[in-house]
Protein backbone atom coordinates (compact mmCIF):
# COMPACT_ATOMS: atom_id res chain seq x y z
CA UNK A 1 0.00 0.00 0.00
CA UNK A 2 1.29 3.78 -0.65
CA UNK A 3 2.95 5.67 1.97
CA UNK A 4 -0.18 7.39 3.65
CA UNK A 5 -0.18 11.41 3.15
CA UNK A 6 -0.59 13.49 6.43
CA UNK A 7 -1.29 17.28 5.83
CA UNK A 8 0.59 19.73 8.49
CA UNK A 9 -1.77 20.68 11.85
CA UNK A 10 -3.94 23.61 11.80
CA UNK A 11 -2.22 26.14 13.38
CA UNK A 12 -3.93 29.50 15.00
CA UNK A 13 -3.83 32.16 12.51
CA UNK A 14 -3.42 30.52 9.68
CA UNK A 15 -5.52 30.85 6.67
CA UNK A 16 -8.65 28.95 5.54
CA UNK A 17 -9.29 28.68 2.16
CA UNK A 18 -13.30 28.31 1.39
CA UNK A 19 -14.51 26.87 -1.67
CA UNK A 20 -17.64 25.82 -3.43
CA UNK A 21 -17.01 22.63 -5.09
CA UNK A 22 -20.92 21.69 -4.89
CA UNK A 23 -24.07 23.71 -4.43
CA UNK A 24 -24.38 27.55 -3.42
CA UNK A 25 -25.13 28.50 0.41
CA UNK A 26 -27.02 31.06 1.98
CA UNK A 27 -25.01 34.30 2.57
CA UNK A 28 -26.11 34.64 5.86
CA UNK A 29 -25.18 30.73 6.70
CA UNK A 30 -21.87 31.41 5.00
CA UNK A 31 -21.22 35.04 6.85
CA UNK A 32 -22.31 33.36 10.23
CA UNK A 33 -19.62 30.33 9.65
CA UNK A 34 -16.73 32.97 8.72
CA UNK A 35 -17.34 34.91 12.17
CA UNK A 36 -16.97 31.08 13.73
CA UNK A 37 -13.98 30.53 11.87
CA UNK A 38 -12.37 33.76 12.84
CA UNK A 39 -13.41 32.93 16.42
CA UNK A 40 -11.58 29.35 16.51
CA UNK A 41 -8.05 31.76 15.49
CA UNK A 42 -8.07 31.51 11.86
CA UNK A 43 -8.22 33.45 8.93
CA UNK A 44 -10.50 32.18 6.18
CA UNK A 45 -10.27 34.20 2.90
CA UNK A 46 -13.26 35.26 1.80
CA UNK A 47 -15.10 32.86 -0.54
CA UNK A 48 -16.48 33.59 -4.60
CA UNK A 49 -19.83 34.56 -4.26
CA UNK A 50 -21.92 32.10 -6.14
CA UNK A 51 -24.72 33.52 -8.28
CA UNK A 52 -28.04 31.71 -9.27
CA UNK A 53 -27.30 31.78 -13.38
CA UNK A 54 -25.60 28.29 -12.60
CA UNK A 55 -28.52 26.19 -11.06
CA UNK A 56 -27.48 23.59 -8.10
CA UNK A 57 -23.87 24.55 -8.83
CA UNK A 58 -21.99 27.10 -7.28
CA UNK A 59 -20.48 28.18 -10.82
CA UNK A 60 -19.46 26.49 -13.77
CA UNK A 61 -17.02 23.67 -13.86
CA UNK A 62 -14.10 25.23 -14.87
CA UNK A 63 -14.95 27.73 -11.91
CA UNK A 64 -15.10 24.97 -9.52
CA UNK A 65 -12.08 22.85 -10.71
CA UNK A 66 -9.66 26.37 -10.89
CA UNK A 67 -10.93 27.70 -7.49
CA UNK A 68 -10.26 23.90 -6.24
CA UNK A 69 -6.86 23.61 -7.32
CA UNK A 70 -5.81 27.56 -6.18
CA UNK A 71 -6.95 25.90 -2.53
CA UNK A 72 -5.05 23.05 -2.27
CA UNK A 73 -1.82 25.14 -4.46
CA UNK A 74 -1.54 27.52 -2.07
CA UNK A 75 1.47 26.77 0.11
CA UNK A 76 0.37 28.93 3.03
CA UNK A 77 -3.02 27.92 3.32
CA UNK A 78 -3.66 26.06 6.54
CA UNK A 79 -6.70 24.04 5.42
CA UNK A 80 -9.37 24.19 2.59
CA UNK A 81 -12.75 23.91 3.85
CA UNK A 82 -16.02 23.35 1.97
CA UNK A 83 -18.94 26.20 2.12
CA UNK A 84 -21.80 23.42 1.58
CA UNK A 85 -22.47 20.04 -0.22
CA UNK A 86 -25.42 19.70 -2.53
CA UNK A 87 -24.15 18.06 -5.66
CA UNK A 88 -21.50 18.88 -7.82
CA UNK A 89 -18.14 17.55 -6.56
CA UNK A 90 -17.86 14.53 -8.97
CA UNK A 91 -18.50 16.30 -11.83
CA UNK A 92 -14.59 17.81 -10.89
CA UNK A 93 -12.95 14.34 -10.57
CA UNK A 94 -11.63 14.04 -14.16
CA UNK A 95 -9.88 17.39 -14.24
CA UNK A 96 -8.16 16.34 -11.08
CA UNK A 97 -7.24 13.15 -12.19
CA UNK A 98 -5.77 15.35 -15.05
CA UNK A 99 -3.42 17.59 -13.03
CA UNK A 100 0.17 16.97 -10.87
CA UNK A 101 -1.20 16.36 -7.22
CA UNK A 102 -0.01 18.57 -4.43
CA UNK A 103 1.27 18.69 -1.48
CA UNK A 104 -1.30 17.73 0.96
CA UNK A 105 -3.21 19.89 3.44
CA UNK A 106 -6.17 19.67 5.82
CA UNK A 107 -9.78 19.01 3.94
CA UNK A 108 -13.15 19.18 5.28
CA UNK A 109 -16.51 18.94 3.91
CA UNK A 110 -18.77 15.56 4.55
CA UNK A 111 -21.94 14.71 2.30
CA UNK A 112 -21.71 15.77 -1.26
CA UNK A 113 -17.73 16.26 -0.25
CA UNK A 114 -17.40 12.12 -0.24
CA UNK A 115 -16.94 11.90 -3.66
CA UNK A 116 -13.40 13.94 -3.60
CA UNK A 117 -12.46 12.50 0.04
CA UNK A 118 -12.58 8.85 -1.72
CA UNK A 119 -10.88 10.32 -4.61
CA UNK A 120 -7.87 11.69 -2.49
CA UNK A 121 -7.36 8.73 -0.90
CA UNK A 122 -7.90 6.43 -3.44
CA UNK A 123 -5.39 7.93 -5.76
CA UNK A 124 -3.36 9.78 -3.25
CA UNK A 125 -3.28 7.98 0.14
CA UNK A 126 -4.46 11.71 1.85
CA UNK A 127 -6.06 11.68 5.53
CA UNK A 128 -9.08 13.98 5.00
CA UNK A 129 -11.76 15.44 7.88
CA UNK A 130 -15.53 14.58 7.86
CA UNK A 131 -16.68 16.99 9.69
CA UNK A 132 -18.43 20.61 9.77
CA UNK A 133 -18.65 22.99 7.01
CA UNK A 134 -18.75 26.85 6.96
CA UNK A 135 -23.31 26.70 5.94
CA UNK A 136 -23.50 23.55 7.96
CA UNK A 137 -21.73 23.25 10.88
CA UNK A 138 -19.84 26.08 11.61
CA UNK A 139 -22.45 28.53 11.02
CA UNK A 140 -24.31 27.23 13.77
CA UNK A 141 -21.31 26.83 16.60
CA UNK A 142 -19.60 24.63 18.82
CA UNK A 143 -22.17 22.69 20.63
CA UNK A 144 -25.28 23.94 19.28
CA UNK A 145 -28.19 21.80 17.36
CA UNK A 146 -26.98 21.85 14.15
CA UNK A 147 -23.64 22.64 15.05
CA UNK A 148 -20.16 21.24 15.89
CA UNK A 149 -18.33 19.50 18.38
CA UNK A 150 -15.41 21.54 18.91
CA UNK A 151 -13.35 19.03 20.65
CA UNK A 152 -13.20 17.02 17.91
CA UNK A 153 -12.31 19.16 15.33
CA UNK A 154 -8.76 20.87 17.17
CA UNK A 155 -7.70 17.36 17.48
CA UNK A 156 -8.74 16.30 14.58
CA UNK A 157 -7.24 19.58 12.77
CA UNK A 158 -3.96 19.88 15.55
CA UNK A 159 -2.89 16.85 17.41
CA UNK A 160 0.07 15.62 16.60
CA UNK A 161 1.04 13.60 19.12
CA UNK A 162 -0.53 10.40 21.06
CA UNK A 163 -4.18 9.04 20.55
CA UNK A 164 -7.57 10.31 21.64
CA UNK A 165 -11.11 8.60 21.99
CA UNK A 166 -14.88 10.23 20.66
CA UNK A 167 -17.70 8.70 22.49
CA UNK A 168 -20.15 7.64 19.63
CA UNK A 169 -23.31 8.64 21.21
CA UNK A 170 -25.11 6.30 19.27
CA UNK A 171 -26.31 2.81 20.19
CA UNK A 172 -24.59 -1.11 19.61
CA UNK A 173 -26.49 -2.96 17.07
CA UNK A 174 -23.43 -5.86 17.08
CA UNK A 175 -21.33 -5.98 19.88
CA UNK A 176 -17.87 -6.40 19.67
CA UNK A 177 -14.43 -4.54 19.40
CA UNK A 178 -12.09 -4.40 15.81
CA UNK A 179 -9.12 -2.16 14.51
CA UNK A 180 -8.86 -0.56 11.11
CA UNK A 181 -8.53 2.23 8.51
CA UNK A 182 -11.43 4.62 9.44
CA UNK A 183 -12.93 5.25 5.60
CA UNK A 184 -16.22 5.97 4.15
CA UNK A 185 -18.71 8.68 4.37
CA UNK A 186 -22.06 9.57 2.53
CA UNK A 187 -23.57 6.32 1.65
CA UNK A 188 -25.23 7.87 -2.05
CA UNK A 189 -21.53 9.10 -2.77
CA UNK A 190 -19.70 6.08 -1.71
CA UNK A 191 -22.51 3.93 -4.20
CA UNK A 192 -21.47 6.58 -6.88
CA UNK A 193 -17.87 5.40 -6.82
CA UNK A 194 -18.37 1.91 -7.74
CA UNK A 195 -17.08 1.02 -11.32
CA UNK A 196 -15.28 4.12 -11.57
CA UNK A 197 -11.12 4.67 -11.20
CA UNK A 198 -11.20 5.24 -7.87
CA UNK A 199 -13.72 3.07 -6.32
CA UNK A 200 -13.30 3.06 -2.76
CA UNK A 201 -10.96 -0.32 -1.35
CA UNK A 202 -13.18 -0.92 1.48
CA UNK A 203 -11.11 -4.00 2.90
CA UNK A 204 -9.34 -3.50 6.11
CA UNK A 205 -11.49 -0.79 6.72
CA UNK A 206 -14.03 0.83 10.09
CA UNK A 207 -16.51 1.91 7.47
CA UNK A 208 -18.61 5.09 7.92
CA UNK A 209 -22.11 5.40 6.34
CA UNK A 210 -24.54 7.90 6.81
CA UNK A 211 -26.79 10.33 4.44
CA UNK A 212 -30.24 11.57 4.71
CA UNK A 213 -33.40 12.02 2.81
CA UNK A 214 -33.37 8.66 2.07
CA UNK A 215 -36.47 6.31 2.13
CA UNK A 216 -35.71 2.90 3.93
CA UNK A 217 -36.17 0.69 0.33
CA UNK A 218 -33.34 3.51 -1.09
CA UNK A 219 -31.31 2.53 1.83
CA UNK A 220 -31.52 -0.99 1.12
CA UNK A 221 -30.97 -0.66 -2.26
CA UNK A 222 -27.60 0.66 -1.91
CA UNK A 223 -26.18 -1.27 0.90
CA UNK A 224 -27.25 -4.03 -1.00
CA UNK A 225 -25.74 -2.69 -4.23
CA UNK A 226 -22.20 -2.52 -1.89
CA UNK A 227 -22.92 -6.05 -0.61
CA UNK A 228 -23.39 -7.31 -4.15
CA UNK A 229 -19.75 -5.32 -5.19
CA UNK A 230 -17.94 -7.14 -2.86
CA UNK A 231 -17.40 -3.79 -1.08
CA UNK A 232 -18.31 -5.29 2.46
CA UNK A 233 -15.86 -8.57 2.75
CA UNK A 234 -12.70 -7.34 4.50
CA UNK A 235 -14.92 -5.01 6.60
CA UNK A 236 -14.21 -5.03 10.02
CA UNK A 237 -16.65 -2.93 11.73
CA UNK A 238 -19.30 -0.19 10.65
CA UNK A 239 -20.07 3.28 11.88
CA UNK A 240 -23.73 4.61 11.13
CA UNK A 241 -25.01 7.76 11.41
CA UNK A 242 -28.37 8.84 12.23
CA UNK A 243 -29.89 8.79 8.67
CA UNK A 244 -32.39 11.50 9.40
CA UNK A 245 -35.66 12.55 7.07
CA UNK A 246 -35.81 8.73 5.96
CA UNK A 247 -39.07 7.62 7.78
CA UNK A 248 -40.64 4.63 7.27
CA UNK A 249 -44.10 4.02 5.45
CA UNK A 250 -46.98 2.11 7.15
CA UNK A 251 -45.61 -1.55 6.58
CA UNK A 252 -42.10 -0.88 5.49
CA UNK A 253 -39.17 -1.77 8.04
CA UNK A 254 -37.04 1.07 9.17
CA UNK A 255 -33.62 2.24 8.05
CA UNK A 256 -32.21 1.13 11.52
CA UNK A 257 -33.93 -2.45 11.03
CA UNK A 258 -32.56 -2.47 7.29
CA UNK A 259 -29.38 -1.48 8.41
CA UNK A 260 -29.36 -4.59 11.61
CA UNK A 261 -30.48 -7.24 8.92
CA UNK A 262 -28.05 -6.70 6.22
CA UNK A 263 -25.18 -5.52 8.42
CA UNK A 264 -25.73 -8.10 10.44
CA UNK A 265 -24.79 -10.76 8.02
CA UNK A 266 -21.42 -9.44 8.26
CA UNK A 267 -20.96 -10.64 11.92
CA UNK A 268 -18.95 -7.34 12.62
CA UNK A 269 -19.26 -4.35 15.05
CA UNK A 270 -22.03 -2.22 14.28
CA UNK A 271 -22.62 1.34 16.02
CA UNK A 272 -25.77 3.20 15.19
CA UNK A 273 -26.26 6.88 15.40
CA UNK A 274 -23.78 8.24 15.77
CA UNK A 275 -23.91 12.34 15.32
CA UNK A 276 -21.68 12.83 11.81
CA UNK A 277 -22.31 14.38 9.08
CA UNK A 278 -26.01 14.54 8.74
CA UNK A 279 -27.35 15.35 12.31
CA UNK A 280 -29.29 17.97 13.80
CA UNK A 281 -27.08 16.75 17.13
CA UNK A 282 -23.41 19.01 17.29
CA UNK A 283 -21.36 17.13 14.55
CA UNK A 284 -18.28 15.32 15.09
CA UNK A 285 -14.90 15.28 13.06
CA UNK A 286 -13.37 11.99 11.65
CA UNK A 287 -10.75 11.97 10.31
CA UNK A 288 -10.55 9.44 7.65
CA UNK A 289 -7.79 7.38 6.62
CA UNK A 290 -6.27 7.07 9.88
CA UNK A 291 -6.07 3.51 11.84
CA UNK A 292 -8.94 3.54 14.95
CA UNK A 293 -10.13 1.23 16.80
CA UNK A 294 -14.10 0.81 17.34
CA UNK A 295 -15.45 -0.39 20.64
CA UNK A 296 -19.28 -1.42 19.84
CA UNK A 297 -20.57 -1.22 23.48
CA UNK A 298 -23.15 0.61 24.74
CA UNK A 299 -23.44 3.70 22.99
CA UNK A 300 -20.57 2.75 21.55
CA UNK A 301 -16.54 3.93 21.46
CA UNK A 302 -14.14 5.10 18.57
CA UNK A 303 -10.49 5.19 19.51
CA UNK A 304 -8.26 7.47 16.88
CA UNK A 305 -4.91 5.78 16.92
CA UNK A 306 -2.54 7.92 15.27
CA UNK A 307 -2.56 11.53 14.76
CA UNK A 308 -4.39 12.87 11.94
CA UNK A 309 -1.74 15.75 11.03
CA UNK A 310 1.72 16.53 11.29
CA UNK A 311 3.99 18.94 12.81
């Protein structure tokens, strides 16, 4: 396996770059997550204004793909953080698969952000953060409902040394304890990667899936799809999130009982609901690509076994 790529830690006062690889955001969501930003010590630079002449893009693709790469080419940037998901990050695969790579640096986004996450580390080996975003996330503040946990994110962002532990906050479906590459993400996006050059290795892995909006048969659909790809042997334990909006229909099982039945087959750990990504409750930060070991007890334990950045 390639040498895995750690970006350097977040440091106060550096600058945040903030782009729009996906959909447009609110200006007041985005304004309200720059004042957070600028709170936490940092200095994001203030993002493109998106306009509506594009649709559910945040500019064209060439917009996207150039104000993507003057991120993650800028030397003194501390991080590159996403403004919102939506849709609209695949669509700016091939041009990066086109260009030199660079150096790497801190990422964050989750949802829509998936698709370049599995990307990165698929062709790159980089650790990358699910976790908060300027309109979702930050905007709201540390702690708050629809905000962040803010613990999580400076050592996700700046620890450099040792190991720390998130409680899960969620509930054991499968009991049981296993160590591996913490990988995954948005359950639509990590579908969307099968067949393509960087279809996510799953093997080895503490998979994360979560999304929302999703009715249960959706749900099962695409969890079996992964099944059926082969993307679940080599698994060794699964992280769910809350999969909010999804109810169930009179008669139709819910997303939690699809997710016990055909997870369960596996005969790994399984956590459920845990607060990532899509949740109202304040969000944690993963960092993924990192080894961890998950402790499916209770409300269940993830232990983050190596720093996430470097020096």
């Amino acid at each position: 396996m390639a040498t895995v790529k750690k970006p350097r830690a977040l440091k106060t006062g550096a600058s945040v770059h903030v782009v729009l690889p996906a959909s447009p955001a609110r200006p007041e969501l985005i304004e309200r997550g720059l004042a957070e930003l600028r709170r936490l010590g940092y200095s994001p630079v203030t993002p493109r204004v998106a306009t509506k002449d594009d649709g559910y893009f945040a500019g064209a693709t060439n917009i996207r793909v150039d104000e993507l790469f003057a991120a993650l080419g800028d030397k003194k940037s501390g991080a590159t953080i996403a403004e919102r998901g939506g849709y609209g990050s695949t669509c700016l695969l091939d041009a990066l698969a086109a260009r030199r790579p660079f150096p790497p640096q801190i990422v964050m986004g989750f949802s829509d952000l998936t698709a370049l996450f599995v990307y990165l580390w698929q062709k790159h080996r980089w650790v990358t953060f699910h976790g908060p975003m300027v309109a979702a996330g930050f905007d709201c503040g540390p702690g708050a409902v629809g905000g962040y946990d803010e613990d999580s994110f400076r050592r996700a962002v700046s620890q450099t040394r040792g190991r720390w532990t998130l409680d899960l906050q969620g509930e054991t479906m499968w009991t049981g304890e296993a160590k591996g590459v913490l990988l995954g993400g948005c359950l639509t996006l990590l579908q969307t990667t099968l067949g393509t050059p960087w279809e996510l290795d799953t093997r080895g892995s503490i998979l994360l899936l979560e999304d929302r909006g999703m009715r249960p048969y959706q749900v099962d659909r695409a969890l079996t799809h992964l099944r059926q790809a082969g993307k679940f042997k080599g698994v060794r334990g699964f992280m769910l999130g809350e999969f909010p909006e999804c109810p169930a229909p009179p008669s139709s099982p819910s997303v939690r009982e699809i997710c016990a039945s055909i997870l369960g087959e596996t005969k790994v750990p399984v956590v459920w609901g845990t607060p990532v990504g899509h949740t109202s409750r304040p969000m944690l930060t993963l960092p993924l690509g990192v080894r961890a070991k998950l402790r499916a007890t209770g409300g269940g334990r993830l232990d983050i076994l190596e720093p996430a950045v470097r020096p």
